[in-house]
N, C-alpha and C. Protein backbone atom coordinates (compact mmCIF):
# COMPACT_ATOMS: atom_id res chain seq x y z
N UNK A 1 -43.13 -38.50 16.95
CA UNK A 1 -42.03 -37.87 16.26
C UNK A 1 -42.52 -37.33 14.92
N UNK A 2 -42.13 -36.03 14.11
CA UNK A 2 -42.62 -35.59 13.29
C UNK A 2 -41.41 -35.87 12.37
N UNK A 3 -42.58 -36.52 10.94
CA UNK A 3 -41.13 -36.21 10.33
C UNK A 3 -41.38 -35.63 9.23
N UNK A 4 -42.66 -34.43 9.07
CA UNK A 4 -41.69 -33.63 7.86
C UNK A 4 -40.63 -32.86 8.12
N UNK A 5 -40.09 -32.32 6.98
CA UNK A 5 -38.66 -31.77 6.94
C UNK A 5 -39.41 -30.37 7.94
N UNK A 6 -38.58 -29.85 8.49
CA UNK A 6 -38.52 -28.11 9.32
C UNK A 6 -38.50 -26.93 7.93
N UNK A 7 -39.15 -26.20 7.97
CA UNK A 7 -39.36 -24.98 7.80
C UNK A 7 -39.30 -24.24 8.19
N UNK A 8 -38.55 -22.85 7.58
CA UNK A 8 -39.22 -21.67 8.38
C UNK A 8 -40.15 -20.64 7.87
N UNK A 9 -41.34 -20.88 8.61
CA UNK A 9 -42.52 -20.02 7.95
C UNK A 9 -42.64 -18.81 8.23
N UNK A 10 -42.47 -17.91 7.26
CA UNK A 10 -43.11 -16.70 8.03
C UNK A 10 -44.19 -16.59 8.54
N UNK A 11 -44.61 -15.88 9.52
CA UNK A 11 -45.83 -15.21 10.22
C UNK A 11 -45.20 -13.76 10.61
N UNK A 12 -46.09 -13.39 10.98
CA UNK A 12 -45.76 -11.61 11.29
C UNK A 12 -45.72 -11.96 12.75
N UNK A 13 -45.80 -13.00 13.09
CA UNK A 13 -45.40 -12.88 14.71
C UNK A 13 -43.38 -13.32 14.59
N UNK A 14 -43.69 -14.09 14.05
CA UNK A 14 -42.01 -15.10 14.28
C UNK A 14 -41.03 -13.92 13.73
N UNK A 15 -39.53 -14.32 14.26
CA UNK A 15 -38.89 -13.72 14.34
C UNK A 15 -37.97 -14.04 13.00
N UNK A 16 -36.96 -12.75 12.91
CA UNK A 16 -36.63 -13.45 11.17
C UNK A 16 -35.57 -14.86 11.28
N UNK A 17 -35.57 -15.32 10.35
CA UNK A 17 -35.00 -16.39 9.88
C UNK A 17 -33.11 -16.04 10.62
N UNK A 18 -32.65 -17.24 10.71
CA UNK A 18 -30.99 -16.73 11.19
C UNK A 18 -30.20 -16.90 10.77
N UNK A 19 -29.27 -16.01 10.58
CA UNK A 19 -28.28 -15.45 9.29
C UNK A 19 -27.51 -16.73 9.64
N UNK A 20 -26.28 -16.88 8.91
CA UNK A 20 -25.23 -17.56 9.16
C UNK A 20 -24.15 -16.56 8.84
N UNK A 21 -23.17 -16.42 9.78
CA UNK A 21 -22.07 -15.56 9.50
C UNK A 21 -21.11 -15.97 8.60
N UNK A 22 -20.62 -14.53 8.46
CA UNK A 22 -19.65 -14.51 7.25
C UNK A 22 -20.20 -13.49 6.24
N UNK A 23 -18.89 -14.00 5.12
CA UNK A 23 -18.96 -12.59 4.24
C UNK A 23 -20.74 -12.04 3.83
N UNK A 24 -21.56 -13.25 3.59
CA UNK A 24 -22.96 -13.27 3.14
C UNK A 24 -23.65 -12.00 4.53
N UNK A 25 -23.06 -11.83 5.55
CA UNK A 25 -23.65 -11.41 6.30
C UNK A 25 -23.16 -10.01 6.58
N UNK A 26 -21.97 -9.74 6.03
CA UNK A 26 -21.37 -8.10 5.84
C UNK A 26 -21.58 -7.51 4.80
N UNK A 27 -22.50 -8.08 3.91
CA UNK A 27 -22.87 -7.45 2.33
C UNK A 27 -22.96 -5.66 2.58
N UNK A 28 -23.31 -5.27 3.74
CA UNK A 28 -23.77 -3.77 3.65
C UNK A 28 -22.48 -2.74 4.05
N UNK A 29 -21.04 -3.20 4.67
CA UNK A 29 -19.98 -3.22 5.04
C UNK A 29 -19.01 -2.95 3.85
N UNK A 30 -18.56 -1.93 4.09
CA UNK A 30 -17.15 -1.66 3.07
C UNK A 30 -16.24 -1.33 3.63
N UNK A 31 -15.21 -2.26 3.66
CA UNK A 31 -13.97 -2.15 4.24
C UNK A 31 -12.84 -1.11 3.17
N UNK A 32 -12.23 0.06 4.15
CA UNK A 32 -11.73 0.62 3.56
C UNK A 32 -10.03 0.52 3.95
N UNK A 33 -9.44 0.40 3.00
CA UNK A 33 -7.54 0.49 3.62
C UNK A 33 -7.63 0.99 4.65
N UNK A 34 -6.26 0.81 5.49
CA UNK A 34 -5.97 1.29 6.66
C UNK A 34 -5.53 2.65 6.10
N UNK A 35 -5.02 3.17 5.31
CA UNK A 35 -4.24 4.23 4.86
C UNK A 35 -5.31 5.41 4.61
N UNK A 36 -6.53 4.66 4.11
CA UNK A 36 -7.37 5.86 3.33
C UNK A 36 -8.36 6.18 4.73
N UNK A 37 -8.40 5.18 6.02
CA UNK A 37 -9.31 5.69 7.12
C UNK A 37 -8.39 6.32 7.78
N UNK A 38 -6.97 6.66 7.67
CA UNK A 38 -5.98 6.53 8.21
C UNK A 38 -6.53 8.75 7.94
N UNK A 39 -6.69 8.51 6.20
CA UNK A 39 -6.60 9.68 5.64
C UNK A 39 -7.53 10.69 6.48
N UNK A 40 -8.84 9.81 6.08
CA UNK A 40 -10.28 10.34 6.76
C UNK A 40 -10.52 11.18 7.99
N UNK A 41 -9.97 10.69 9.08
CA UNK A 41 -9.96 10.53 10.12
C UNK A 41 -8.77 11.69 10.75
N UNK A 42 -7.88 11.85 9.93
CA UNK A 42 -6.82 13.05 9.93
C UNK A 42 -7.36 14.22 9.17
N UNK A 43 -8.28 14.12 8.15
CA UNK A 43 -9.08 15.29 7.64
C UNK A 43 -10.34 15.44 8.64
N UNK A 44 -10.84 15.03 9.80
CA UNK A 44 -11.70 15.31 10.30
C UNK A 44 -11.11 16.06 11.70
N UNK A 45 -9.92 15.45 12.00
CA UNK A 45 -9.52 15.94 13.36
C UNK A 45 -8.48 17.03 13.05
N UNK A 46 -8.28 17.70 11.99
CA UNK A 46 -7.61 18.82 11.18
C UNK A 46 -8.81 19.68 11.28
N UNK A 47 -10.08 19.03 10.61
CA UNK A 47 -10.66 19.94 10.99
C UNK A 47 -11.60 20.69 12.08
N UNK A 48 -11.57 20.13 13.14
CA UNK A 48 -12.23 20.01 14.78
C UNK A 48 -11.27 20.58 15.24
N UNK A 49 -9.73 20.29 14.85
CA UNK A 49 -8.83 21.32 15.45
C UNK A 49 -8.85 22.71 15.23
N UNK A 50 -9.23 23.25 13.92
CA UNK A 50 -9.20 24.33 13.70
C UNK A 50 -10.45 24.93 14.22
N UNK A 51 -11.56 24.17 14.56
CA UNK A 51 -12.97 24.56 15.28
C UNK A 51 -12.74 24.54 16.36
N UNK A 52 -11.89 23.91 17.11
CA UNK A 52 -11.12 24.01 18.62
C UNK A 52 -10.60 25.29 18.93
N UNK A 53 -9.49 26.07 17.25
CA UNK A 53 -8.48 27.05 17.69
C UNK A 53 -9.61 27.99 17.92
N UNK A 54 -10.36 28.45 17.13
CA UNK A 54 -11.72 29.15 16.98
C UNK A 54 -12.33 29.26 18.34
N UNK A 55 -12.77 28.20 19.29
CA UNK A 55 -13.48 28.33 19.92
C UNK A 55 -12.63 28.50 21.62
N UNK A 56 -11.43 28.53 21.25
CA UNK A 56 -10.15 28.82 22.19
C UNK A 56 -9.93 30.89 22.13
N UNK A 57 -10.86 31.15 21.12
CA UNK A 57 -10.49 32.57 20.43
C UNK A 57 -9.20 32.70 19.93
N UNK A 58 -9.10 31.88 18.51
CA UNK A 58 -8.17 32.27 17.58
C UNK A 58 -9.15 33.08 16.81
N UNK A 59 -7.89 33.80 16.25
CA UNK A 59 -8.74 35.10 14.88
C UNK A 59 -9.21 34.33 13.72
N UNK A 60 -10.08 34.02 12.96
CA UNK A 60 -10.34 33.35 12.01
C UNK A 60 -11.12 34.10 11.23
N UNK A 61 -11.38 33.95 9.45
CA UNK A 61 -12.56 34.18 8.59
C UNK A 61 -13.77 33.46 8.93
N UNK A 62 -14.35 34.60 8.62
CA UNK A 62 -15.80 34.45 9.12
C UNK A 62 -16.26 33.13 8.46
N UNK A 63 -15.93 32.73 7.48
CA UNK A 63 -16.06 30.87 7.07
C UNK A 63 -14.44 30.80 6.47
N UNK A 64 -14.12 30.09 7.82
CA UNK A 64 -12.87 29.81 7.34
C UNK A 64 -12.11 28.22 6.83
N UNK A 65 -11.09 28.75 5.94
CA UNK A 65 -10.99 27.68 5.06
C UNK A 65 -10.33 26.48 5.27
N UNK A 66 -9.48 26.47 6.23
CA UNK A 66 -8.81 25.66 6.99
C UNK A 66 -9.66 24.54 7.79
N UNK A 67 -11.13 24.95 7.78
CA UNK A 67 -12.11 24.21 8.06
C UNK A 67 -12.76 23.58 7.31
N UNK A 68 -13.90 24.55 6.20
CA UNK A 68 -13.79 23.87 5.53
C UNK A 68 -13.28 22.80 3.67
N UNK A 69 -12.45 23.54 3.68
CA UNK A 69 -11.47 22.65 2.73
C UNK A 69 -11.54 21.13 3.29
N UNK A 70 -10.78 20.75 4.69
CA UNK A 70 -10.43 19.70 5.03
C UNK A 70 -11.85 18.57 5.07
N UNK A 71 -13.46 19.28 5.32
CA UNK A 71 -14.55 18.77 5.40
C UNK A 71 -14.59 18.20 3.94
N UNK A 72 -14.87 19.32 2.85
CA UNK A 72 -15.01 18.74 1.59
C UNK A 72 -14.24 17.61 0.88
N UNK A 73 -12.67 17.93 1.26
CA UNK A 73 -12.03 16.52 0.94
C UNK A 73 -12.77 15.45 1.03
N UNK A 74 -12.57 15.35 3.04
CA UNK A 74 -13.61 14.13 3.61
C UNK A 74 -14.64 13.25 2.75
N UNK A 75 -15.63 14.75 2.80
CA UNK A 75 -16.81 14.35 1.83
C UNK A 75 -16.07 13.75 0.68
N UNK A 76 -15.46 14.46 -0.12
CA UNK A 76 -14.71 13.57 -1.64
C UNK A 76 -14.49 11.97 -1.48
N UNK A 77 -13.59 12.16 -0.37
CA UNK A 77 -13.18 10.41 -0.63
C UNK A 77 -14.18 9.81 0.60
N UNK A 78 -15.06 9.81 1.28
CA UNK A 78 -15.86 8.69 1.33
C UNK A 78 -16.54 8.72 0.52
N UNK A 79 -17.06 9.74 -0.41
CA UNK A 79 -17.92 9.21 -1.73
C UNK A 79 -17.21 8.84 -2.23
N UNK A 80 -16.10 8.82 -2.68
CA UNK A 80 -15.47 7.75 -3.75
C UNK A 80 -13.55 8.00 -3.73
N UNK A 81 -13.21 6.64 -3.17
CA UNK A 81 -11.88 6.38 -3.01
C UNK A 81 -11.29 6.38 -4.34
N UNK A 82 -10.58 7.15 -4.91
CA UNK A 82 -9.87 6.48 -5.92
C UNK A 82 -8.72 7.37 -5.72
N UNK A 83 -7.45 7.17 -6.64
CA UNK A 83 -6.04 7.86 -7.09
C UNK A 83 -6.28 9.55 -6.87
N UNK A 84 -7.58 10.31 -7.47
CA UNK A 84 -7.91 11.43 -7.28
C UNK A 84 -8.17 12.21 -5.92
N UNK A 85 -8.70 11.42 -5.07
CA UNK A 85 -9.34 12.22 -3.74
C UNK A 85 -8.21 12.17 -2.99
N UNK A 86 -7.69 10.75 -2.90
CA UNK A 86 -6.46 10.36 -1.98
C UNK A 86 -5.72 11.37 -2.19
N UNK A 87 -5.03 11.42 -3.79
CA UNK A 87 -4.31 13.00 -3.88
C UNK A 87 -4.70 14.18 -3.08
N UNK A 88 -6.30 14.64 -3.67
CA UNK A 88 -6.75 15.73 -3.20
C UNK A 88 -6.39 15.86 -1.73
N UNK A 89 -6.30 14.64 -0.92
CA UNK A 89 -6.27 14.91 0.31
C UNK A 89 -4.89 15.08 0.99
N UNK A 90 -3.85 14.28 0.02
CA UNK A 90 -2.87 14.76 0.26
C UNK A 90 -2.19 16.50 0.24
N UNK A 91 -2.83 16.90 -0.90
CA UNK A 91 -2.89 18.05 -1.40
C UNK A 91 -3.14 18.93 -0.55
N UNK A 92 -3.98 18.83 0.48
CA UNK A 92 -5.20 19.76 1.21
C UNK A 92 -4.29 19.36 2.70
N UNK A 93 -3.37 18.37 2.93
CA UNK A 93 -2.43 18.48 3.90
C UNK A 93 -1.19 19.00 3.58
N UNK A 94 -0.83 19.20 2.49
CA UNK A 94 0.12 19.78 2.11
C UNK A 94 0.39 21.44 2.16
N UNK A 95 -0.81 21.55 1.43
CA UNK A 95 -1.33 23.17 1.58
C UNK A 95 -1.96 23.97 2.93
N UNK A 96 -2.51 22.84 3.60
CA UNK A 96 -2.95 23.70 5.45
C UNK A 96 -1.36 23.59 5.70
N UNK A 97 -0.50 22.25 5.76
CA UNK A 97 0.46 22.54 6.41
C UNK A 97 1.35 23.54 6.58
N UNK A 98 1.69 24.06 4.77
CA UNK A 98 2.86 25.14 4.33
C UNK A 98 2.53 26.87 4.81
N UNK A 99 1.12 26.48 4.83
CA UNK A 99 0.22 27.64 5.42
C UNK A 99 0.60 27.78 7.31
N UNK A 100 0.51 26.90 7.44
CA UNK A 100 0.89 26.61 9.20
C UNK A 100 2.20 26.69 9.15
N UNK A 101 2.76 26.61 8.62
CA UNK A 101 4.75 26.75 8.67
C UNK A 101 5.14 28.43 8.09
N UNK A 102 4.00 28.07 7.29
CA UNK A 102 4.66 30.40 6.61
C UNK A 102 4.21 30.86 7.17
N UNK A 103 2.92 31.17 8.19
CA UNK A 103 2.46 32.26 8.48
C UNK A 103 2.62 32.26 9.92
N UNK A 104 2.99 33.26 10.32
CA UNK A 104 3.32 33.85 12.52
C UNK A 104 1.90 32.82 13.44
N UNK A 105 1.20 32.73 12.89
CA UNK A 105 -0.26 32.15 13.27
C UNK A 105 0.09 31.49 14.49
N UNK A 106 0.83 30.48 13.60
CA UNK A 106 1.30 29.20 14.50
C UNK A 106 1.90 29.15 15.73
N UNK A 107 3.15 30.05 15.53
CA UNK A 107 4.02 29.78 16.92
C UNK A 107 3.76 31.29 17.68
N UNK A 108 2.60 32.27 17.16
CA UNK A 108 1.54 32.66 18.33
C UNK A 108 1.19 32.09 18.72
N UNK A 109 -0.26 31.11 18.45
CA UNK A 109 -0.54 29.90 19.55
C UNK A 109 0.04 29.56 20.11
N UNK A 110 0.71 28.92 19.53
CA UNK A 110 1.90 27.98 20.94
C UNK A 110 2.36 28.56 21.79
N UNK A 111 2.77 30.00 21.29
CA UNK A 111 3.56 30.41 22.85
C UNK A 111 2.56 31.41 23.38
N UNK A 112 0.97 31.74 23.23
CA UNK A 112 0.07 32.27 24.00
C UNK A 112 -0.24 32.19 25.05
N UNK A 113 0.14 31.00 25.98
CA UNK A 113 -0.27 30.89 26.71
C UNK A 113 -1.73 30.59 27.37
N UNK A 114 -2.36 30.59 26.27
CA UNK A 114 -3.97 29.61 26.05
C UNK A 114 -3.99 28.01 25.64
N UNK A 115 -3.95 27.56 27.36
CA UNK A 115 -4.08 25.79 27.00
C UNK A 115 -4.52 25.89 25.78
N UNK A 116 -6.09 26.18 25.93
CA UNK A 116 -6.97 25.76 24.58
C UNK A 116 -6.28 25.65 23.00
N UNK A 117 -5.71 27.15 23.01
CA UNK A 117 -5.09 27.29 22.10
C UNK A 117 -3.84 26.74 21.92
N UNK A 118 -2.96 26.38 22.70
CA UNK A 118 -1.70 25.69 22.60
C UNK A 118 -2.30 23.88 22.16
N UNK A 119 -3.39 23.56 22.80
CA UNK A 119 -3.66 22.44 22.98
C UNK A 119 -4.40 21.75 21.18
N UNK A 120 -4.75 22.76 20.88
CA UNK A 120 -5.65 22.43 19.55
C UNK A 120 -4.64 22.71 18.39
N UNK A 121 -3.95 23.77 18.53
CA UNK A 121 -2.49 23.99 17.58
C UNK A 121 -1.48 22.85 17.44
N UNK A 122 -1.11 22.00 18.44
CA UNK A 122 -0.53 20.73 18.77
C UNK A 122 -1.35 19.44 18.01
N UNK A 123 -2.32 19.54 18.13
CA UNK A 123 -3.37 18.71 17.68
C UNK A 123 -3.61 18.64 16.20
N UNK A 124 -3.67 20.26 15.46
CA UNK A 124 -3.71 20.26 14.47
C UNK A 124 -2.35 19.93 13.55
N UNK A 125 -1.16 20.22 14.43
CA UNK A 125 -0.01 20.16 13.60
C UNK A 125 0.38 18.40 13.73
N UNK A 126 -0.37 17.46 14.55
CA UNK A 126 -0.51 16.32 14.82
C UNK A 126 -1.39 15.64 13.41
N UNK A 127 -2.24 16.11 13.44
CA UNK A 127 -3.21 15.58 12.28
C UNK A 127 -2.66 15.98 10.66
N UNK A 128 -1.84 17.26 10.82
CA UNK A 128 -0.71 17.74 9.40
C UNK A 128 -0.15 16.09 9.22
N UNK A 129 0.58 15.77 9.96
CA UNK A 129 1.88 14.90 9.76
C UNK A 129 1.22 13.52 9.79
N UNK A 130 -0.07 13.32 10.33
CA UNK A 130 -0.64 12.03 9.83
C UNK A 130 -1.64 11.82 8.44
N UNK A 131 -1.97 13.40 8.09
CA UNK A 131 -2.94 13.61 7.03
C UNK A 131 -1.88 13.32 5.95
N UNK A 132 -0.75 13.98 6.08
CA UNK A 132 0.31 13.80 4.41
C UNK A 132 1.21 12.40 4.37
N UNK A 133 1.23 11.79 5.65
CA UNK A 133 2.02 10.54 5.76
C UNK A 133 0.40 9.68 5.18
N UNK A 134 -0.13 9.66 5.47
CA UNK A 134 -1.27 8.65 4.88
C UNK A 134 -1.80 8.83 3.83
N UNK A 135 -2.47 10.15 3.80
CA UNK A 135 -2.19 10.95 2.52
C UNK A 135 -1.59 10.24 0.96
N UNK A 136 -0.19 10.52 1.56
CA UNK A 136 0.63 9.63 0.36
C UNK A 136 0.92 8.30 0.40
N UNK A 137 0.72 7.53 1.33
CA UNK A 137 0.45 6.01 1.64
C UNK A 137 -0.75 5.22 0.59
N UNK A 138 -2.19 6.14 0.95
CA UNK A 138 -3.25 5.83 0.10
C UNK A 138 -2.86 6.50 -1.47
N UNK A 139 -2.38 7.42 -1.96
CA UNK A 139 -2.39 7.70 -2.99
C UNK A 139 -1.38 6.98 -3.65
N UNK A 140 -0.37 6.82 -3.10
CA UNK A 140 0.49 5.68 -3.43
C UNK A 140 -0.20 4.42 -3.94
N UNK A 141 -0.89 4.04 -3.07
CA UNK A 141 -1.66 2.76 -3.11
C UNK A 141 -2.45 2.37 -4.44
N UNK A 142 -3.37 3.64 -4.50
CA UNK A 142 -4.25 4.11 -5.63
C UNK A 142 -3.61 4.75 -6.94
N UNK A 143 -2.33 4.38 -6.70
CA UNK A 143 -2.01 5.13 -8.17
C UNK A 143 -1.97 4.07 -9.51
N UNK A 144 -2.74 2.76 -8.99
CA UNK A 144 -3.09 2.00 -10.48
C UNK A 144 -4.06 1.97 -10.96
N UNK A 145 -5.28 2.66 -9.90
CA UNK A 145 -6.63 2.78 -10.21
C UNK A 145 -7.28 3.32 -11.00
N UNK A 146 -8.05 2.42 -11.85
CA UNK A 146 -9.01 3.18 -12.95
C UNK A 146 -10.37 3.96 -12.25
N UNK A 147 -10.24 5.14 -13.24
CA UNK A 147 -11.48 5.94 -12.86
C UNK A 147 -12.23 5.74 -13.95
């Protein structure tokens, strides 16, 4: 029977040492509100929709903004959540939306008669109403936050 105490030695053969779970073991993990992935995730499929209407042959600018506006948000608040981006992103659903409600655009698609296009117009006006409901959920949230 051996009785010094156990070690674990490195060698470049052995395998690494074993974690013990828990928080010590999600150090690289950032959990974000439900509201602000809520946000994210409605600025990404806002904007795949409008790369959908595009590739359905809607008329679009040659870099169009409805695309990427909704990307740059994105980019904004996973680099950094605070009271500001959350806005911004509310903002940027507010403004595709009023744009999708004033202009003929819209209920061309829909009544075109192009699945594609009926299908991605639906989608996008889907991701409107979850981008500004979360939108203002997270900015709500964030409106005690110091920058």
């Amino acid at each position: 029977m051996d009785t010094e105490p156990s070690t674990f030695q490195e060698t470049p053969d052995s395998p690494e040492p074993p974690v013990a779970p828990g928080p010590a073991s999600r150090r690289t993990a950032t959990a974000r509100p439900a509201a602000v992935t809520a946000t994210l995730a409605a600025l990404l499929l806002l904007a795949a929709s409008i790369g959908g209407q595009i590739a359905a042959g809607a008329d679009y600018p040659t870099v169009p903004p409805g695309l990427v506006i909704p990307l740059v948000a994105a980019g904004l608040l996973l680099w950094r959540t605070n009271r500001w981006t959350t806005g911004l992103a509310l903002a940027v659903g507010l403004f595709i939306g009023v744009g999708a409600i004033l202009t003929p655009n819209t209920a061309d698609h829909l009544s075109s008669g192009n699945a594609g296009l009926v299908a991605t117009t639906l989608t996008q006006l889907a991701a409107l109403v979850v981008l500004t409901a979360a939108g203002a959920m997270a900015t709500f949230r964030n409106r005690t936050a110091r920058l």
